[in-house]
C-alpha atoms as a PDB file:
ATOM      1  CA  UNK A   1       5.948  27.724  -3.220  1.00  0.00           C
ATOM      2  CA  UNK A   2       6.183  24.243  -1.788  1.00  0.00           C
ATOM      3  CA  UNK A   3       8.806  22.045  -1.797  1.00  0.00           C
ATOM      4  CA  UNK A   4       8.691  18.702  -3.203  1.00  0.00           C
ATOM      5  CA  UNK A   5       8.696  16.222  -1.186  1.00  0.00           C
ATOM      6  CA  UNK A   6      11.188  13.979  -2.704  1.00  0.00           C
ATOM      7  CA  UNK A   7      13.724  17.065  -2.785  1.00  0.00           C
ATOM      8  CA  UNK A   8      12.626  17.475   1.242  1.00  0.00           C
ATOM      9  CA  UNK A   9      13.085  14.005   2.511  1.00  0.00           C
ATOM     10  CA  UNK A  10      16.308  13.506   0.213  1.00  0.00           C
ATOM     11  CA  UNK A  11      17.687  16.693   2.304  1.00  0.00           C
ATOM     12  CA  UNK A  12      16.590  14.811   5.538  1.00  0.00           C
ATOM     13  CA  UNK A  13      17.916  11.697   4.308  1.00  0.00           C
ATOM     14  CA  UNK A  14      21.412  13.475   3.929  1.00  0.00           C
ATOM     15  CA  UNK A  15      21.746  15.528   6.470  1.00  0.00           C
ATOM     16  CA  UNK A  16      20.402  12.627   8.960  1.00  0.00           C
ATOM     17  CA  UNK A  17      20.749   8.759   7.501  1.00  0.00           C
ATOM     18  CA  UNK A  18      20.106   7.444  10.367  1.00  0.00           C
ATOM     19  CA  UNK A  19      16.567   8.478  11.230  1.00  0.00           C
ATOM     20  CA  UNK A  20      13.796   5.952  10.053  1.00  0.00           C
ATOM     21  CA  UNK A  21      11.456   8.513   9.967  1.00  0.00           C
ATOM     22  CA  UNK A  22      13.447  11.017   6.931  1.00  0.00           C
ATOM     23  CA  UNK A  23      13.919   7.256   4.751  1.00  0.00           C
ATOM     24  CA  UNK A  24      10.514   6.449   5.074  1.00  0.00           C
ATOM     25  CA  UNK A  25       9.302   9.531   4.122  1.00  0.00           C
ATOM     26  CA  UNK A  26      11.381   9.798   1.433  1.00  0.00           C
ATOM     27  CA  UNK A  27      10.079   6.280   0.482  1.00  0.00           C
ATOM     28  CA  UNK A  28       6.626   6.991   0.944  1.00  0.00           C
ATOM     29  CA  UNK A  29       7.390  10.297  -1.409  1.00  0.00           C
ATOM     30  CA  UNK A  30       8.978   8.363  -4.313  1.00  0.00           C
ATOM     31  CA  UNK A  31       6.302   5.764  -3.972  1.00  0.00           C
ATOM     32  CA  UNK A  32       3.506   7.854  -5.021  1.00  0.00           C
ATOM     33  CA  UNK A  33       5.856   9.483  -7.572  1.00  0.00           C
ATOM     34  CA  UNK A  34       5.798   5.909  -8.960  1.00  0.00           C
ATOM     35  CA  UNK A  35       9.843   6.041  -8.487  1.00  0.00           C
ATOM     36  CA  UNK A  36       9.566   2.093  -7.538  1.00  0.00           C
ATOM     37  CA  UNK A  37      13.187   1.364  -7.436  1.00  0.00           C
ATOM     38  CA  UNK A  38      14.483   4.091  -5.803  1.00  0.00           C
ATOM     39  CA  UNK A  39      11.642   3.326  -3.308  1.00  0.00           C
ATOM     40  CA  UNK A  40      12.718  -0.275  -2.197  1.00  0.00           C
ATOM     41  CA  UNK A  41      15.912   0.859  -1.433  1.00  0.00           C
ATOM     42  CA  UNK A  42      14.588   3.349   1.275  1.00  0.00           C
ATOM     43  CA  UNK A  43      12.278   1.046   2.420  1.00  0.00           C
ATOM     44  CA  UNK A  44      14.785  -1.068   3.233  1.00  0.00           C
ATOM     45  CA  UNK A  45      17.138   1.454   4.744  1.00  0.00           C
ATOM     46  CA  UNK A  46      13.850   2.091   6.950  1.00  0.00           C
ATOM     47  CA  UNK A  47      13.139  -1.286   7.985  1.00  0.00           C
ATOM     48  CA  UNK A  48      17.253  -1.433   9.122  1.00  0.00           C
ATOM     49  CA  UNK A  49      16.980   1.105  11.040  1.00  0.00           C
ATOM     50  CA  UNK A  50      13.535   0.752  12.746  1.00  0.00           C
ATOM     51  CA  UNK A  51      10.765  -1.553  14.226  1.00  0.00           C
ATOM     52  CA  UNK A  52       7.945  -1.125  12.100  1.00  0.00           C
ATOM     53  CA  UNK A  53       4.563  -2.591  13.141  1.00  0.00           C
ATOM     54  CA  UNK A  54       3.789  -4.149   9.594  1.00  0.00           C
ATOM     55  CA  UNK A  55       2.583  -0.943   7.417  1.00  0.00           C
ATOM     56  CA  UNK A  56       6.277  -0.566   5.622  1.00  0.00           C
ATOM     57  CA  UNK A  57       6.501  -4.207   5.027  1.00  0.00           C
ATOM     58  CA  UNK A  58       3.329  -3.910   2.549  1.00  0.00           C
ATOM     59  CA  UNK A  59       4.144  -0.495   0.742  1.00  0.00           C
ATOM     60  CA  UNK A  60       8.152  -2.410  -0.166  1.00  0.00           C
ATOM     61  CA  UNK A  61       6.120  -5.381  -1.196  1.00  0.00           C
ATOM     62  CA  UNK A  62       3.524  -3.177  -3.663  1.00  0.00           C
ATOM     63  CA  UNK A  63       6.862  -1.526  -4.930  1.00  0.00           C
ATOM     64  CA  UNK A  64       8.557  -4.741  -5.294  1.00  0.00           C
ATOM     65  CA  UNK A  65       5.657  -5.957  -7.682  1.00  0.00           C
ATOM     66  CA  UNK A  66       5.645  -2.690  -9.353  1.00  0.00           C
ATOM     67  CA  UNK A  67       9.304  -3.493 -10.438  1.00  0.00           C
ATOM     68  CA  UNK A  68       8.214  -7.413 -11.232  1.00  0.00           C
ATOM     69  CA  UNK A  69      10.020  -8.805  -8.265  1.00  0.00           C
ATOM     70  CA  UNK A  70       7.051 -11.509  -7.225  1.00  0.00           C
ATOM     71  CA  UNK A  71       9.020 -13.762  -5.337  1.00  0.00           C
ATOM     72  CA  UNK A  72      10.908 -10.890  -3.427  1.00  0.00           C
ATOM     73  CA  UNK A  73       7.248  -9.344  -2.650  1.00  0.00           C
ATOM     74  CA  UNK A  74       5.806 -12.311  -1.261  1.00  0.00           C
ATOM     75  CA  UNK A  75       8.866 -12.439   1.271  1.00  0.00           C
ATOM     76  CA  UNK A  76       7.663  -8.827   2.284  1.00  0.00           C
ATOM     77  CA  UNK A  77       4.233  -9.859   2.538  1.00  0.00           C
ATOM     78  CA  UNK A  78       5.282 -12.626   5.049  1.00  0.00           C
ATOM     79  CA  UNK A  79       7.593 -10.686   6.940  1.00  0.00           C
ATOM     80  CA  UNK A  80       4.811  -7.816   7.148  1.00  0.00           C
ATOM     81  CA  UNK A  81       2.056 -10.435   8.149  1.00  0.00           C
ATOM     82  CA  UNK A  82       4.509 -11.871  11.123  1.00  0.00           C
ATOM     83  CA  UNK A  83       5.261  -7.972  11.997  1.00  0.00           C
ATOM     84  CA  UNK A  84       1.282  -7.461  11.699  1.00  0.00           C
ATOM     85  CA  UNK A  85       0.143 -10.036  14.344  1.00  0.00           C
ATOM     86  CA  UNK A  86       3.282  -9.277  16.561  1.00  0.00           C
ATOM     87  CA  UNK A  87       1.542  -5.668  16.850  1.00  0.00           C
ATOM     88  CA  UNK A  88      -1.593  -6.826  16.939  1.00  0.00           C
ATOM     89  CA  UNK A  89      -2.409  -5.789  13.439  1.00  0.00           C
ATOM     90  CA  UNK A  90      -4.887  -8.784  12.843  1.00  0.00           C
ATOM     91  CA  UNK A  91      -6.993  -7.034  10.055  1.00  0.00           C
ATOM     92  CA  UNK A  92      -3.434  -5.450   8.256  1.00  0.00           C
ATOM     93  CA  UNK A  93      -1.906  -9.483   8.567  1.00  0.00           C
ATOM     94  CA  UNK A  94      -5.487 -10.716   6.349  1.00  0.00           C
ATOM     95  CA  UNK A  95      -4.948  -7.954   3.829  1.00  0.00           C
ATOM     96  CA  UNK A  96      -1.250  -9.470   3.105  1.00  0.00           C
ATOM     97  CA  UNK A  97      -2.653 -12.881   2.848  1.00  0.00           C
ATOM     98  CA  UNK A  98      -4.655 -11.680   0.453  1.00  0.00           C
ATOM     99  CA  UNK A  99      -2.595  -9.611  -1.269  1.00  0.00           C
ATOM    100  CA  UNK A 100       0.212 -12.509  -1.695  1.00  0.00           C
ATOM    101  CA  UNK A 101      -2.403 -14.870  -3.284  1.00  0.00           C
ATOM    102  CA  UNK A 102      -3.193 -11.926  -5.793  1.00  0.00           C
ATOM    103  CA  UNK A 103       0.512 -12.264  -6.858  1.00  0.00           C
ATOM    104  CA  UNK A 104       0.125 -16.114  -8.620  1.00  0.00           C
END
């Protein structure tokens, strides 16, 4: 039988806090179990503890819309569009602008 994947990563998460790569894929688990809240939180612990290239920055702002927090989203979308051309992410940075004009 497999294991969830929200009971996995939560075991990661606890046994190792500090590792980005356990809290995002915890949040990436309780995203697409439509667990919004408990998602932003991990995304966040994620983006403390690591430099993501932009990717992150989108998923907390689709959560943060999920839970009705438009102004908080649009700050992710920015940060994730700065992160974006930083990397070299051109094409990711355009799909944030768009994505932040969606939310008015």
């Amino acid at each position: 039988m497999a294991v969830d994947r929200i009971t996995y990563f939560s075991g990661l998460v606890a046994e190792t806090p500090d590792e980005p790569r356990a809290r995002y894929g915890l949040a990436v688990a309780l995203r697409n179990a439509e667990r919004h809240a408990e998602a932003i939180d991990q995304y966040r612990a994620y983006l403390d503890l690591a430099d993501d290239e932009g990717a992150a920055w989108g998923h907390l702002a689709e959560c943060l819309t999920a839970t009705g927090d438009i102004n908080a989203a649009a700050d992710a979308y920015l940060t994730g569009i700065d992160t974006a051309l930083r990397n070299g992410h051109n094409g990711l940075a355009a799909d944030y602008e768009v994505a932040i004009e969606a939310l008015s």
